[in-house]
Protein backbone atom coordinates (compact mmCIF):
# COMPACT_ATOMS: atom_id res chain seq x y z
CA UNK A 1 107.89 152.58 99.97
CA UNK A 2 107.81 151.88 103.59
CA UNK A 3 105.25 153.88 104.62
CA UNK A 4 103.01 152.87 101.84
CA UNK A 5 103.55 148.78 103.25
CA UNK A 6 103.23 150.07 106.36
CA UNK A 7 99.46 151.71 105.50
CA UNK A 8 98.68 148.80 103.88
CA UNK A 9 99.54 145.76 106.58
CA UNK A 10 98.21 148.34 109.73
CA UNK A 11 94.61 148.35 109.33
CA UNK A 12 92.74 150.41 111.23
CA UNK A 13 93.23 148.68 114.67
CA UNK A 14 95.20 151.48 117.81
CA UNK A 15 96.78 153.81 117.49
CA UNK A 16 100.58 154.78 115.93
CA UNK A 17 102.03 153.40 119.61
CA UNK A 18 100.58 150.16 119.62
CA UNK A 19 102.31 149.30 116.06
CA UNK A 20 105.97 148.60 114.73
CA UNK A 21 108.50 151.02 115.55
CA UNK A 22 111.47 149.01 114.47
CA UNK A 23 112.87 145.55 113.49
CA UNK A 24 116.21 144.28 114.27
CA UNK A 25 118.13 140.88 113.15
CA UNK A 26 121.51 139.94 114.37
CA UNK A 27 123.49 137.30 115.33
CA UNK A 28 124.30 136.30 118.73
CA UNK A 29 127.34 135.09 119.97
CA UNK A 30 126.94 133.28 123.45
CA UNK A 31 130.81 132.59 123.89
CA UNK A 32 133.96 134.31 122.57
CA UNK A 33 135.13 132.60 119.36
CA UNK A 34 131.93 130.66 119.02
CA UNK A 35 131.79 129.32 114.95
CA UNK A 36 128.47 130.98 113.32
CA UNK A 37 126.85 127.44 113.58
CA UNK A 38 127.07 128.04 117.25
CA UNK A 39 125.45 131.71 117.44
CA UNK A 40 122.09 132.55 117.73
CA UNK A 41 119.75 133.81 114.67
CA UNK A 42 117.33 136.58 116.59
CA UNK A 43 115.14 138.94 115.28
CA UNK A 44 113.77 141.64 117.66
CA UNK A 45 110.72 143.90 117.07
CA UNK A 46 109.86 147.38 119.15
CA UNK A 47 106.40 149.03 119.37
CA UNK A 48 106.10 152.59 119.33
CA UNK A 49 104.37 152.03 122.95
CA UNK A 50 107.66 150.31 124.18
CA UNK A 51 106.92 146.34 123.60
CA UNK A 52 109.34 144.58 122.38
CA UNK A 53 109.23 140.71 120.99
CA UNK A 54 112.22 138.21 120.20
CA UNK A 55 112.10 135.52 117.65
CA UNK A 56 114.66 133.08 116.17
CA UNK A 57 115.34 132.03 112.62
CA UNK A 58 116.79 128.79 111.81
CA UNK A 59 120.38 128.32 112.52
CA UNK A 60 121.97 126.78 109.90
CA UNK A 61 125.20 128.72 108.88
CA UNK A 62 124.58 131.03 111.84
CA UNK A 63 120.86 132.24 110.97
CA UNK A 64 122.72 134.84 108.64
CA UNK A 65 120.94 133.93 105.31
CA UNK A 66 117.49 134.29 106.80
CA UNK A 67 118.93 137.64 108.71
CA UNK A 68 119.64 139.17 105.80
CA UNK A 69 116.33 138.85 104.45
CA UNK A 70 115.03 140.41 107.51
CA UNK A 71 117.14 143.32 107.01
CA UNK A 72 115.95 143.74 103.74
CA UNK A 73 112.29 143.72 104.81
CA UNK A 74 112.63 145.55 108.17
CA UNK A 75 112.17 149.44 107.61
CA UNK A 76 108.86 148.36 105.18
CA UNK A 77 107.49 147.28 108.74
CA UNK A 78 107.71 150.32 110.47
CA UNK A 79 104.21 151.78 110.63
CA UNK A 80 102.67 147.82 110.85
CA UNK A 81 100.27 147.21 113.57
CA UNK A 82 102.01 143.74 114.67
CA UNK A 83 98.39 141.95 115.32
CA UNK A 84 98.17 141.90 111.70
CA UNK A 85 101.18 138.97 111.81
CA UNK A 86 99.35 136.46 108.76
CA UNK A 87 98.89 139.42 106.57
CA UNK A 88 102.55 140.34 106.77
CA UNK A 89 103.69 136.68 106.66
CA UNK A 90 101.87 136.25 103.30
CA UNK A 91 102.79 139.29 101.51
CA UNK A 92 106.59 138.82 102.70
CA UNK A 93 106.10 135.14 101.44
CA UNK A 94 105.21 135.80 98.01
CA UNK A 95 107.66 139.21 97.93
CA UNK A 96 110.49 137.00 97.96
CA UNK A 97 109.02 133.97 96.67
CA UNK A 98 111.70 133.30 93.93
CA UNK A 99 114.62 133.11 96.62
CA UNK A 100 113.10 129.52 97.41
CA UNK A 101 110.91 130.20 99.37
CA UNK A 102 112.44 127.17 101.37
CA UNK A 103 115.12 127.63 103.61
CA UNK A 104 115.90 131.57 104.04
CA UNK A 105 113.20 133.01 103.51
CA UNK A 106 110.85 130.44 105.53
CA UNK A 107 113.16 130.57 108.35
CA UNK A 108 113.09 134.52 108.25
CA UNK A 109 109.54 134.64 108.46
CA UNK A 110 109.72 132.47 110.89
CA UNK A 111 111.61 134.70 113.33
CA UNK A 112 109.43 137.58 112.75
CA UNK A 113 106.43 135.40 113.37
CA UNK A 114 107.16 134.50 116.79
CA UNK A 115 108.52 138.40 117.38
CA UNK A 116 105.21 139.26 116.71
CA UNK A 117 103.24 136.37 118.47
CA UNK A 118 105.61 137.51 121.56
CA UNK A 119 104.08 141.17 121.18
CA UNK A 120 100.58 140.47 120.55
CA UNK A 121 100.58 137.80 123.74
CA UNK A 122 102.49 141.13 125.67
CA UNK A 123 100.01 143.79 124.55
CA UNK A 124 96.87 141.67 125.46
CA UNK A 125 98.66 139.96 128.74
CA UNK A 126 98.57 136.22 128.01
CA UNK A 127 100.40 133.51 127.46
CA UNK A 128 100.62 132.14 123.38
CA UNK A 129 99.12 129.48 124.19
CA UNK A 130 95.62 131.45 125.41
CA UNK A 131 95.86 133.39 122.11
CA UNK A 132 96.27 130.34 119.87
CA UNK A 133 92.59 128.49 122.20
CA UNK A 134 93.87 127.38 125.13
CA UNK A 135 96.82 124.64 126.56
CA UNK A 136 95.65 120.92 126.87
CA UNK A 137 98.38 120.64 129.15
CA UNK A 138 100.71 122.87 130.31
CA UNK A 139 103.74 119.97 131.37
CA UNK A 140 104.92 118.30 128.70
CA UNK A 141 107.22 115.46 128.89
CA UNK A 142 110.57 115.29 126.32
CA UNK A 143 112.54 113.15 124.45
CA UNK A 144 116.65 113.35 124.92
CA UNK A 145 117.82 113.56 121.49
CA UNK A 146 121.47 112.33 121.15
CA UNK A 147 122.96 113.63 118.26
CA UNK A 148 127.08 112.94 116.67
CA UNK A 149 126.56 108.92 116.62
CA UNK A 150 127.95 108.04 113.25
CA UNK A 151 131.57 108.32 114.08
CA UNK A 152 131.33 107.00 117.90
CA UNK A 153 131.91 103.71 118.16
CA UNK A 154 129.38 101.09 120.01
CA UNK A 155 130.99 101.33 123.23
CA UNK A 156 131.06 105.53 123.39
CA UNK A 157 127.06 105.49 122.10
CA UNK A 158 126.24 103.62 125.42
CA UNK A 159 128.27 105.95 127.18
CA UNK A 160 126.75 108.87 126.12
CA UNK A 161 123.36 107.62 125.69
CA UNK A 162 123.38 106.19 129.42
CA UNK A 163 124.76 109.88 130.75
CA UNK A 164 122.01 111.60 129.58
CA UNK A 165 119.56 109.02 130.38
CA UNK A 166 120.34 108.96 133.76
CA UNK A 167 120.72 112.71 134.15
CA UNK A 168 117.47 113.85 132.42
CA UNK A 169 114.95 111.10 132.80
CA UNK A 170 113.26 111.60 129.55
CA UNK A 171 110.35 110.13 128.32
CA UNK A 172 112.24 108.51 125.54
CA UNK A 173 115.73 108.94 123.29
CA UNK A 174 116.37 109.69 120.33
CA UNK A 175 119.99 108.21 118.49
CA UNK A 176 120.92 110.70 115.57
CA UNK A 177 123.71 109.69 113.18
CA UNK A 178 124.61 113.06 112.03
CA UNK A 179 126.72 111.30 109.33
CA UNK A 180 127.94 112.75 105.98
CA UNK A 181 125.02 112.82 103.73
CA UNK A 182 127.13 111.61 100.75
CA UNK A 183 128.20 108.34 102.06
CA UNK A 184 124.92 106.15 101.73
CA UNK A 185 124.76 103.01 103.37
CA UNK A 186 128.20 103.30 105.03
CA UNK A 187 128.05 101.20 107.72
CA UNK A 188 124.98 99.55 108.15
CA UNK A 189 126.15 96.56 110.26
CA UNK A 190 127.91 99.36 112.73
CA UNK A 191 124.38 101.11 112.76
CA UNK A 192 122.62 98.43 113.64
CA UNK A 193 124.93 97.40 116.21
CA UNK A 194 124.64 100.68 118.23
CA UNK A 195 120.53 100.51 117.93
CA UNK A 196 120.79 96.91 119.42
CA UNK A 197 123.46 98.24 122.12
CA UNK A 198 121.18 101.34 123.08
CA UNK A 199 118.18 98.66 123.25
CA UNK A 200 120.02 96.63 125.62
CA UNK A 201 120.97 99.15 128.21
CA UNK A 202 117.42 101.03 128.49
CA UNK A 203 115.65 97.32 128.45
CA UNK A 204 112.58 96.53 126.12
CA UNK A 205 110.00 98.98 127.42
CA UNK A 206 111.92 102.32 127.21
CA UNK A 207 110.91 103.87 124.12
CA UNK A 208 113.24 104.68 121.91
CA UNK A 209 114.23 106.47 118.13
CA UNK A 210 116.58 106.17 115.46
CA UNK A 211 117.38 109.69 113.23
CA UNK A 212 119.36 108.82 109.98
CA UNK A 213 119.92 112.31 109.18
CA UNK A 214 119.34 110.94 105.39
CA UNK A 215 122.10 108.59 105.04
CA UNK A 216 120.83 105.30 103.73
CA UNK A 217 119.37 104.75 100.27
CA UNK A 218 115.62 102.88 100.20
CA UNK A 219 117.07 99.17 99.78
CA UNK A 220 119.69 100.32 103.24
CA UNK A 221 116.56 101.95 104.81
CA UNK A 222 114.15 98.99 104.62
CA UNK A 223 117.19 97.24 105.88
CA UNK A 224 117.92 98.96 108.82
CA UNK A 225 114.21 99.05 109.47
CA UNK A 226 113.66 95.74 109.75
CA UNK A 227 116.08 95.79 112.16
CA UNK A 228 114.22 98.26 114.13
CA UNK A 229 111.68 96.78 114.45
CA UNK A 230 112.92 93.80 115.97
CA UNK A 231 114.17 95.87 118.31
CA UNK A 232 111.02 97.63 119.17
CA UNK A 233 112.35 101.17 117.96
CA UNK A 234 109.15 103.57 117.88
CA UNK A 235 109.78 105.77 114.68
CA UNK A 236 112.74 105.99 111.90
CA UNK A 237 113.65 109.51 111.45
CA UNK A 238 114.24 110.49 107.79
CA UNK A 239 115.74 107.33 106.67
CA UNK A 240 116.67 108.84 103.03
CA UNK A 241 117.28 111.98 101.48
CA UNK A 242 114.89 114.58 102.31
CA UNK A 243 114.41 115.91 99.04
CA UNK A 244 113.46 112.31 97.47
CA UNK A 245 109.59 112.21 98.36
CA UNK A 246 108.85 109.28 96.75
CA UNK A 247 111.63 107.69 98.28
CA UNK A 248 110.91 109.08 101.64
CA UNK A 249 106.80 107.57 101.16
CA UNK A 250 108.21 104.07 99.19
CA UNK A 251 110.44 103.13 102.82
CA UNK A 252 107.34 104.57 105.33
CA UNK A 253 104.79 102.48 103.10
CA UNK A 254 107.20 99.01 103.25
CA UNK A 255 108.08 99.10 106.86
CA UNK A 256 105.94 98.59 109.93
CA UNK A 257 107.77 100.78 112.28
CA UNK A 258 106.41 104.26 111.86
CA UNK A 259 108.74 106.68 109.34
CA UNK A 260 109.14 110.55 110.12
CA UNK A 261 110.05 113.20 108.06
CA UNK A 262 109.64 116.77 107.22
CA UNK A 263 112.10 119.10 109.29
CA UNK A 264 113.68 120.05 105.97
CA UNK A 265 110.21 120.71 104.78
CA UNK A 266 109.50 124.70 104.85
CA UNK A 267 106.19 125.19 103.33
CA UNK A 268 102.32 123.76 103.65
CA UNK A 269 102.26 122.20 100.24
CA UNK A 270 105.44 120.27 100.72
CA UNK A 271 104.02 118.67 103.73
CA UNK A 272 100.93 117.67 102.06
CA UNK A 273 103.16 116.26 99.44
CA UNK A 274 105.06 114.57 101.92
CA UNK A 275 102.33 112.87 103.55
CA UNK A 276 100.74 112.09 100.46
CA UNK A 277 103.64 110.08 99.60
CA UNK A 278 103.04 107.73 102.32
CA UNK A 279 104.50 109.17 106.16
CA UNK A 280 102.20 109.39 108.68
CA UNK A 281 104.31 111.30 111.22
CA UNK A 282 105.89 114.82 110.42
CA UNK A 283 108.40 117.04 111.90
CA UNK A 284 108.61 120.20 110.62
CA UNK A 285 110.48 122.81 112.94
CA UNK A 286 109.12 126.16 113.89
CA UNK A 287 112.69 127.87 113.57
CA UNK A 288 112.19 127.19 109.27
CA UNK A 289 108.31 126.34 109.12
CA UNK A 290 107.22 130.22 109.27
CA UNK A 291 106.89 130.35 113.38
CA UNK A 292 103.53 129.82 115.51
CA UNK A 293 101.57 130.75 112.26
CA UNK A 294 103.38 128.12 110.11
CA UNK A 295 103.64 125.46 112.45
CA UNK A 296 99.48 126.10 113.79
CA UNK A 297 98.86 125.60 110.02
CA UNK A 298 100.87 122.44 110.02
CA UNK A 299 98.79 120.90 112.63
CA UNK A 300 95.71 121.68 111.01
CA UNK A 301 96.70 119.58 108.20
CA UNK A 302 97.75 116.83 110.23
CA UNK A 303 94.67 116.52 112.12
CA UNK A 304 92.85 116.28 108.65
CA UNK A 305 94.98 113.54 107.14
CA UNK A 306 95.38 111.88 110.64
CA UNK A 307 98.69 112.46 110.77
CA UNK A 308 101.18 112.90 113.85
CA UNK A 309 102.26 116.25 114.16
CA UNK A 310 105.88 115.77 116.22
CA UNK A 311 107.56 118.86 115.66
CA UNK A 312 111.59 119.05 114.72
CA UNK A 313 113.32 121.35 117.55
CA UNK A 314 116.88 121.89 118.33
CA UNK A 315 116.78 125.73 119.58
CA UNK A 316 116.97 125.69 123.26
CA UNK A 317 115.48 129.39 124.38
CA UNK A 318 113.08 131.26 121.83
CA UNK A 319 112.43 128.36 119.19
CA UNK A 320 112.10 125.94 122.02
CA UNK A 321 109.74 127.90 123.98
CA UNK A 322 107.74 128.81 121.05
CA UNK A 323 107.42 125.33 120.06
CA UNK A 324 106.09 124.53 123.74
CA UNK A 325 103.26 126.92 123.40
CA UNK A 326 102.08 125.43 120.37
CA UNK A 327 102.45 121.84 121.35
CA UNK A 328 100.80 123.01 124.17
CA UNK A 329 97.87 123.61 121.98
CA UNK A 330 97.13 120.27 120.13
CA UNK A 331 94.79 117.85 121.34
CA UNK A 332 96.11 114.64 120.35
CA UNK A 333 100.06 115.25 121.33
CA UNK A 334 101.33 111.53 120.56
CA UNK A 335 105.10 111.91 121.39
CA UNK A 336 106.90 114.00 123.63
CA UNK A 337 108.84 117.17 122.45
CA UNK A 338 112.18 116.99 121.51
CA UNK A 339 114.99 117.87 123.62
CA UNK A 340 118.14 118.51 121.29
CA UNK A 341 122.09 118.14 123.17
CA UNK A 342 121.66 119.82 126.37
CA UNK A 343 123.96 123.54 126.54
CA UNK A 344 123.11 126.31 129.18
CA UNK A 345 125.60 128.72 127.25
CA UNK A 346 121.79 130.93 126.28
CA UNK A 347 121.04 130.72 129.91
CA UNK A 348 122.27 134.53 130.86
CA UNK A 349 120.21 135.98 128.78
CA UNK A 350 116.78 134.75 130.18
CA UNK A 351 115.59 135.08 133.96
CA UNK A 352 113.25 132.03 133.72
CA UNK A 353 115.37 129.72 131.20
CA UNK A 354 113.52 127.05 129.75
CA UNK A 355 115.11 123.77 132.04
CA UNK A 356 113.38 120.51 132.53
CA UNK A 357 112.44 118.96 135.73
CA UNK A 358 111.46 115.61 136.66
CA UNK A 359 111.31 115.26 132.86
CA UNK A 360 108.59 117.55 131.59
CA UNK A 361 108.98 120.84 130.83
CA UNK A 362 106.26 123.75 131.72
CA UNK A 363 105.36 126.20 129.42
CA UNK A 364 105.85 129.41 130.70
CA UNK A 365 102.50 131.73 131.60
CA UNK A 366 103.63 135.21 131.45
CA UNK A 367 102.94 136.81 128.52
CA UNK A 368 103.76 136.47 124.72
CA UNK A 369 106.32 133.99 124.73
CA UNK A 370 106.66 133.98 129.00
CA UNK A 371 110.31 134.49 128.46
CA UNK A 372 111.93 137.51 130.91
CA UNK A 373 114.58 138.19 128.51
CA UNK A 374 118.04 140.70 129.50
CA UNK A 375 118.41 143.19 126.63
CA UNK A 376 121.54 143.80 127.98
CA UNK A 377 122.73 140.46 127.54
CA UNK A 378 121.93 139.73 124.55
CA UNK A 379 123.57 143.43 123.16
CA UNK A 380 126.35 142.64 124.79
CA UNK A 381 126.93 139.18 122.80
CA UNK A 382 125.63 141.08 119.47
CA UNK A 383 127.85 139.74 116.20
């Protein structure tokens, strides 16, 4: 069975040592004891001429749903000529289309799609962003996304809020609730209280976001929006569940202040459906959205429906810096990328990590990916 996939995804491009020699998925563990939500989901492909590209899945729950799908598809690779990336993203796709396809298998496909990017930008000796047309800009400035707000009180949101805004000098925050999903409309007065605090201590110019995480219902949402936009807030991150559409399109349509929405959404239809509802800025994340394919396909549909494309990201080393590439890519790049809590624990296993200065980050220009990664580092951390 392998070979035969393996004949049928390698074309007739090179020879055997320019195509898949193996594929690996495995956790990572960066520290000892760290919780699976904490590890790394990586997926690493070999050449038979000695390339090798990373990628990473999403990590919720560790990655390990999405690696396990990998492992199921890996030795049916072996033979593949990698440049043939789409191919083997579609016919993995509808193989184990009645597993979701949302969520594991998405975000395995995802992995392997930047593995293969990495490879393909290795073989030929370019950056991703040469092989995808070329990088509008190659500095791109961030936004310091501030995550665990629902349970601080007014007083600790400043605190952290003013820490990292100090520290990073982004181009604007973000304020995430992180809240529990099943508790709508908890505390609205609270919420609105810490957007007016954070308002106060950057002034009225700094731009700023507020990220629900899904926890109001529509009548709470249009609340809280109004709000916002008193305040001047410049989007309202998935205000309401992510799975109610409608919902989702009835709060964007009512409210002023732009509504975002999509980094729970894993395939090209749902974000059509999605912006059909009503949203005119998405956020799907490369880490679940099938990788540099997925996400590339995501902006073309954007720039057809006039949409913003402002991609989800919360991966700081391989997702981040294949999200970079890409955003690297698109011509009308309205908002700055995000910047997710800050944690150098990743940083040993890259020579070049990915670390802002003066408040832009560069995407790298070595080849594939750019990233200089230590195999030895990452084996060593293996889980």
């Amino acid at each position: 069975m392998a070979s035969n996939d393996a004949e049928q995804q390698s074309g007739s491009r090179g020879t055997a040592a320019d195509r898949i020699a193996s594929v690996e998925a495995f956790q990572v563990a960066w520290r000892p004891g760290d919780a699976p939500g904490r590890r790394t989901a990586i997926v690493r492909v070999r050449t038979e001429g000695g390339l090798t590209g990373y990628g990473e899945a999403s990590p919720m729950m560790g990655g390990e749903h999405s690696l396990l799908v990998v492992r199921d598809f890996a030795a049916s690779l072996v033979g593949a000529d990698p440049f043939d990336q789409a191919v083997i993203f579609d016919r993995l796709l509808h193989r184990y289309i009645k597993l979701g396809p949302e969520g594991a298998v998405t975000g395995a496909l995802a992995a392997l799609d930047i593995a293969l990017w990495d490879i393909k930008g290795k073989a030929l000796g370019l950056p991703i962003y040469k092989l995808l047309g070329g990088a509008w800009r190659t500095k791109l400035p961030f936004y310091a996304s501030i995550g665990g707000n629902a349970e601080r009180s007014v007083d600790d949101v400043v605190r952290v809020v003013e820490k990292r805004w100090l520290a990073e000098t982004p181009a604007a925050i973000k304020i995430r609730w992180d809240g529990d999903r099943t508790r709508q409309d908890y505390d609205i007065p609270g919420d609105i209280a810490k957007a007016r605090a954070v308002r106060k201590l950057v002034g009225d110019a700094f731009p700023l976001a507020f990220d629900a995480n899904n926890q109001y219902s529509i009548g709470g949402a249009i609340r809280v929006g109004r709000a916002l936009e008193d305040l001047g807030y410049v989007w309202f991150e998935e205000p309401v569940q992510h799975y109610d559409v409608r919902g989702m399109g009835e709060v964007a349509q009512r409210l002023d202040i732009t509504v975002s929405a999509a980094e729970q959404t894993y395939t090209t239809q749902a974000l059509v459906q999605i912006i059909e509802a009503g949203v005119r800025m998405v956020q799907p994340d490369i880490v679940k959205m099938g990788g540099i394919t997925g996400l590339m396909q995501c902006a073309a549909i954007c720039f057809a429906h006039g949409v913003e494309l402002v991609p989800h990201q919360t991966q700081p080393g391989i997702g981040h810096v294949a999200n970079l590439h890409v955003l690297a890519t698109l011509m009308h790049n309205t908002k700055p990328a995000e910047f997710a809590d800050p944690d150098d624990r990743m940083h040993v296993a890259f020579e070049n990590p990915p670390i802002p200065q003066d408040g832009f980050f560069t995407v790298p220009d070595g080849p594939g990916l750019g990233l200089r990664i230590r195999d030895d580092e990452i084996d060593r951390r293996r889980s």
